[in-house]
C-alpha atoms as a PDB file:
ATOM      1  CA  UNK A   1       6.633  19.197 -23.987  1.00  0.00           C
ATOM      2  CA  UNK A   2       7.867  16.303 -21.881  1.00  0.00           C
ATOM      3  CA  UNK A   3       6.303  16.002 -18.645  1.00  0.00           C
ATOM      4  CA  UNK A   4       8.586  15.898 -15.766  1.00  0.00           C
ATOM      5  CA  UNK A   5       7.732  12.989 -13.161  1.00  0.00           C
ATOM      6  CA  UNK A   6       7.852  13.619  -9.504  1.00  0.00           C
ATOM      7  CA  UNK A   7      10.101  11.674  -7.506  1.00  0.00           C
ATOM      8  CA  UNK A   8       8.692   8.767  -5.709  1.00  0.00           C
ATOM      9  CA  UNK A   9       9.035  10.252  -1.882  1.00  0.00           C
ATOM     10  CA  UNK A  10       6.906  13.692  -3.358  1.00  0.00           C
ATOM     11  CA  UNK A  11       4.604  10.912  -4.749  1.00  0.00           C
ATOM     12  CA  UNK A  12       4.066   8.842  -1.515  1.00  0.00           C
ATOM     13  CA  UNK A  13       4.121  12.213   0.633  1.00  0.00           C
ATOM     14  CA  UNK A  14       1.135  13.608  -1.341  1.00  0.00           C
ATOM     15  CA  UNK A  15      -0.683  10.468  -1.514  1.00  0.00           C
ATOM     16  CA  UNK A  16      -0.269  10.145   2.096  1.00  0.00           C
ATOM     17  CA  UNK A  17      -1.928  13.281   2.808  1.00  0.00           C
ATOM     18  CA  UNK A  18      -4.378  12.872   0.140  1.00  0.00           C
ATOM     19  CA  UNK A  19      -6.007   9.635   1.227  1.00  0.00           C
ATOM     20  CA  UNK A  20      -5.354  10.838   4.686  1.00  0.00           C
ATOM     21  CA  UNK A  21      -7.810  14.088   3.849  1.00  0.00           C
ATOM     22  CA  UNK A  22     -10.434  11.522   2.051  1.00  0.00           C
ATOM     23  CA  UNK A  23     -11.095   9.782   5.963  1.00  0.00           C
ATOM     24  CA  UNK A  24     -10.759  13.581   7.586  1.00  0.00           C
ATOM     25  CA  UNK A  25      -7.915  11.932   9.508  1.00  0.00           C
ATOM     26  CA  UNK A  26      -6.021  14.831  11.434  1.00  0.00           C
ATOM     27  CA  UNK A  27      -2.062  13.784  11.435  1.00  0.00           C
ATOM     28  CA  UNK A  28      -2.581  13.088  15.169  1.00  0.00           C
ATOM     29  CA  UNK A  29      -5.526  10.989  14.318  1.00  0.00           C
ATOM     30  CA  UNK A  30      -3.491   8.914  11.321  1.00  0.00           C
ATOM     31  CA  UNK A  31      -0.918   8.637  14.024  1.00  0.00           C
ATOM     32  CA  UNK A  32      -2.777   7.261  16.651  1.00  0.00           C
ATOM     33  CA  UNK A  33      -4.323   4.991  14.357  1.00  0.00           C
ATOM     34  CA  UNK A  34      -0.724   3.748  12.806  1.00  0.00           C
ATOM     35  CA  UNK A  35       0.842   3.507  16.009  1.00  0.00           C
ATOM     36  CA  UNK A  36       3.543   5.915  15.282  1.00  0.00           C
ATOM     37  CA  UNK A  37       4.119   9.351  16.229  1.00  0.00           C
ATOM     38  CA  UNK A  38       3.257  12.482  14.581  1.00  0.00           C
ATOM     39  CA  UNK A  39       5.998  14.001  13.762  1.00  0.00           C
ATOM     40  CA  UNK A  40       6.870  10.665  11.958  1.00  0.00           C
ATOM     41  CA  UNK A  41       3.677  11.257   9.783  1.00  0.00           C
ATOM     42  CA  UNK A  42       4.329  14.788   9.739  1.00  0.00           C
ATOM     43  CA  UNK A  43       8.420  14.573   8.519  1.00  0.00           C
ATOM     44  CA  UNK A  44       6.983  11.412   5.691  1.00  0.00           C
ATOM     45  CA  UNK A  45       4.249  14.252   4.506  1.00  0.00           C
ATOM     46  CA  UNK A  46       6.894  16.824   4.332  1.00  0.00           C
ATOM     47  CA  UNK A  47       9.075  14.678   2.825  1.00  0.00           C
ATOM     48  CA  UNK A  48      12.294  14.866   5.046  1.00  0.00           C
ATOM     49  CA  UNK A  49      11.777  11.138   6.222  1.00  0.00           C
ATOM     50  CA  UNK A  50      11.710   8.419   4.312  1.00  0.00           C
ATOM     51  CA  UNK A  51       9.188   5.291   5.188  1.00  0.00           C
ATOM     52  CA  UNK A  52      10.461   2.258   6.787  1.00  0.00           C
ATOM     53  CA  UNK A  53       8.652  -0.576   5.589  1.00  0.00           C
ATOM     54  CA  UNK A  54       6.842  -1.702   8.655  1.00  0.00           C
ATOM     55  CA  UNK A  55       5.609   2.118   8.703  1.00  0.00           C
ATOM     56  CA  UNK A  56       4.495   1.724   5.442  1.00  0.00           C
ATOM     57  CA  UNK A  57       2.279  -1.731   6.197  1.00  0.00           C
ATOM     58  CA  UNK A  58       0.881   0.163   9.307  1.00  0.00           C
ATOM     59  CA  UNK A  59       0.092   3.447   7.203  1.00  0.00           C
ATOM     60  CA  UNK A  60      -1.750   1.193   4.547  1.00  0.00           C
ATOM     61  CA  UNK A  61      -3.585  -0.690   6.742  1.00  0.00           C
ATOM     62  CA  UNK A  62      -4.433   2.698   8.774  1.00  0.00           C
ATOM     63  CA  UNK A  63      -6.195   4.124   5.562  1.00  0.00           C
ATOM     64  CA  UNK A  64      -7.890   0.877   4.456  1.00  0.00           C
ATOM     65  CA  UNK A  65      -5.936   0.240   1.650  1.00  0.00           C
ATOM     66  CA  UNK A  66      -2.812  -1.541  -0.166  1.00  0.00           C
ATOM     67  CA  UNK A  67       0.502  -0.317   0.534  1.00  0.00           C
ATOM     68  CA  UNK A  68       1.311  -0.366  -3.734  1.00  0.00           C
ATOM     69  CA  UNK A  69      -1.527   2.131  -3.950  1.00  0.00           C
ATOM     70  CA  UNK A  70       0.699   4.370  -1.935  1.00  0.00           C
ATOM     71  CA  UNK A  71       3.130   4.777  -4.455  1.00  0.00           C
ATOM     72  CA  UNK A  72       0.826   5.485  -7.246  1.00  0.00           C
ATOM     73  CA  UNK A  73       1.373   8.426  -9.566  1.00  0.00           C
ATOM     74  CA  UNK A  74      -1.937  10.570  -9.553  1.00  0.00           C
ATOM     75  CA  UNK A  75      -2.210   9.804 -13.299  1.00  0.00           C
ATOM     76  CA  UNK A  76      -2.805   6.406 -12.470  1.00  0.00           C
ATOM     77  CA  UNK A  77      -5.613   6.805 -10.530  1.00  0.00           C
ATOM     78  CA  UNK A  78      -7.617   8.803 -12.597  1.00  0.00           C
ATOM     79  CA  UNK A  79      -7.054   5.773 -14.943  1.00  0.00           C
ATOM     80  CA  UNK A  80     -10.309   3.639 -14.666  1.00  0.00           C
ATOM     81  CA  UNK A  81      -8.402   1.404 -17.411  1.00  0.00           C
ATOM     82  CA  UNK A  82      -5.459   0.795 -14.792  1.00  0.00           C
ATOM     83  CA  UNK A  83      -7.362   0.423 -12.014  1.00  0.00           C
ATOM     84  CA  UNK A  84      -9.390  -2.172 -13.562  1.00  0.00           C
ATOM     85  CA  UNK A  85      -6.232  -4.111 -15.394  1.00  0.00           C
ATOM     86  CA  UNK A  86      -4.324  -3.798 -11.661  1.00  0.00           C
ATOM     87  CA  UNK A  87      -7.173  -5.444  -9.960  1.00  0.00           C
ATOM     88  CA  UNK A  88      -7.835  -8.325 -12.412  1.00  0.00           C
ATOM     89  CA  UNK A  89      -3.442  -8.819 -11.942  1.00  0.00           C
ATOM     90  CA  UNK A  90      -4.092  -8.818  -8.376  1.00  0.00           C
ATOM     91  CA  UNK A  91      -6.961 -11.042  -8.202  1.00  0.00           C
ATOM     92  CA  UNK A  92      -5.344 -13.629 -10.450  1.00  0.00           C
ATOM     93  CA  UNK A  93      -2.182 -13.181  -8.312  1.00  0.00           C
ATOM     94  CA  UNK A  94      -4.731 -13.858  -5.679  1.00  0.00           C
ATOM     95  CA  UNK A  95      -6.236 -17.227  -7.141  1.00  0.00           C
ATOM     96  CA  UNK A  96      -2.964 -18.749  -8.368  1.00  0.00           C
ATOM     97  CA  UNK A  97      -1.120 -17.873  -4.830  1.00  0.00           C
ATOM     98  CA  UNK A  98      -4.508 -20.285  -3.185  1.00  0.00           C
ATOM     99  CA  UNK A  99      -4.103 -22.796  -5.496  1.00  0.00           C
ATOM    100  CA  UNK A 100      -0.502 -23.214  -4.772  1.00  0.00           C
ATOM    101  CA  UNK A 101      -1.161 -23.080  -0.915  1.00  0.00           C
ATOM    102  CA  UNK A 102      -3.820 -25.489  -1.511  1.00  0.00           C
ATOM    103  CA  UNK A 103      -1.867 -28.020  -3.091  1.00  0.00           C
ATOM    104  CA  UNK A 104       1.123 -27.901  -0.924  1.00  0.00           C
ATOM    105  CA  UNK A 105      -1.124 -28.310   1.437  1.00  0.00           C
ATOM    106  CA  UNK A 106      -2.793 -31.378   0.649  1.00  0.00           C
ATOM    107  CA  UNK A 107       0.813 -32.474  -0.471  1.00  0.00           C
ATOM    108  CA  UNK A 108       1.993 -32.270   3.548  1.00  0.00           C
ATOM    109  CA  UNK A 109      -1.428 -34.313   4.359  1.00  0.00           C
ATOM    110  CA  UNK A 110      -0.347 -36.901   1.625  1.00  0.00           C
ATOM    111  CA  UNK A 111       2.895 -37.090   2.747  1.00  0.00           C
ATOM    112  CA  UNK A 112       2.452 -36.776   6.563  1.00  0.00           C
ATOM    113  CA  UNK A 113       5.564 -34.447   6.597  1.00  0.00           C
ATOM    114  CA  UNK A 114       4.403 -31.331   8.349  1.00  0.00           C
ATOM    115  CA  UNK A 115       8.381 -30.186   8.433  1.00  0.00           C
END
């Protein structure tokens, strides 16, 4: 039997309100938190509003986490293998992203062109 997926806004609603329930954040309290108002956490939940994406970056930061992790089926999370294989990506992302920085950087100190 093939398994239907959800779409992505049921996806991000329930996560919302799932990692929302793990902190025993009230909607008013995620709101406050967020800066934004309820009823804009309670229409995302409910799914008749759609996130903007400076919602989204306050919403991730207001529950400690990544705004990716948002959008993550629940499959995924039970995954231990995923989890672990997303982390490592992101960690090398991580690494590669300073040593680019890093050399740019010294490149502008080289150079004296801070342009």
């Amino acid at each position: 039997m093939k398994q239907v997926q959800e779409p992505i806004r049921q996806v991000f609603a329930k996560n919302l309100k799932k990692h929302r329930g793990n902190l025993k954040y009230s909607q008013e309290k995620l709101a406050e938190k967020a800066g934004l108002s309820v009823q804009t956490i309670k229409d995302i939940e409910g799914g008749r509003r759609w996130v903007s994406d400076d919602s989204l970056s306050k919403l991730a930061k207001a529950l400690s986490m990544l705004e990716f992790q948002l959008f993550l089926p629940e499959k995924y999370e039970k995954d231990k293998k995923y989890k672990k294989s997303t982390l490592k990506n992101l960690t090398s992302l991580k690494i590669r992203i300073k040593a680019y920085m890093d050399e740019q950087f010294e490149k502008s100190i080289d150079s004296g062109d801070f342009s």
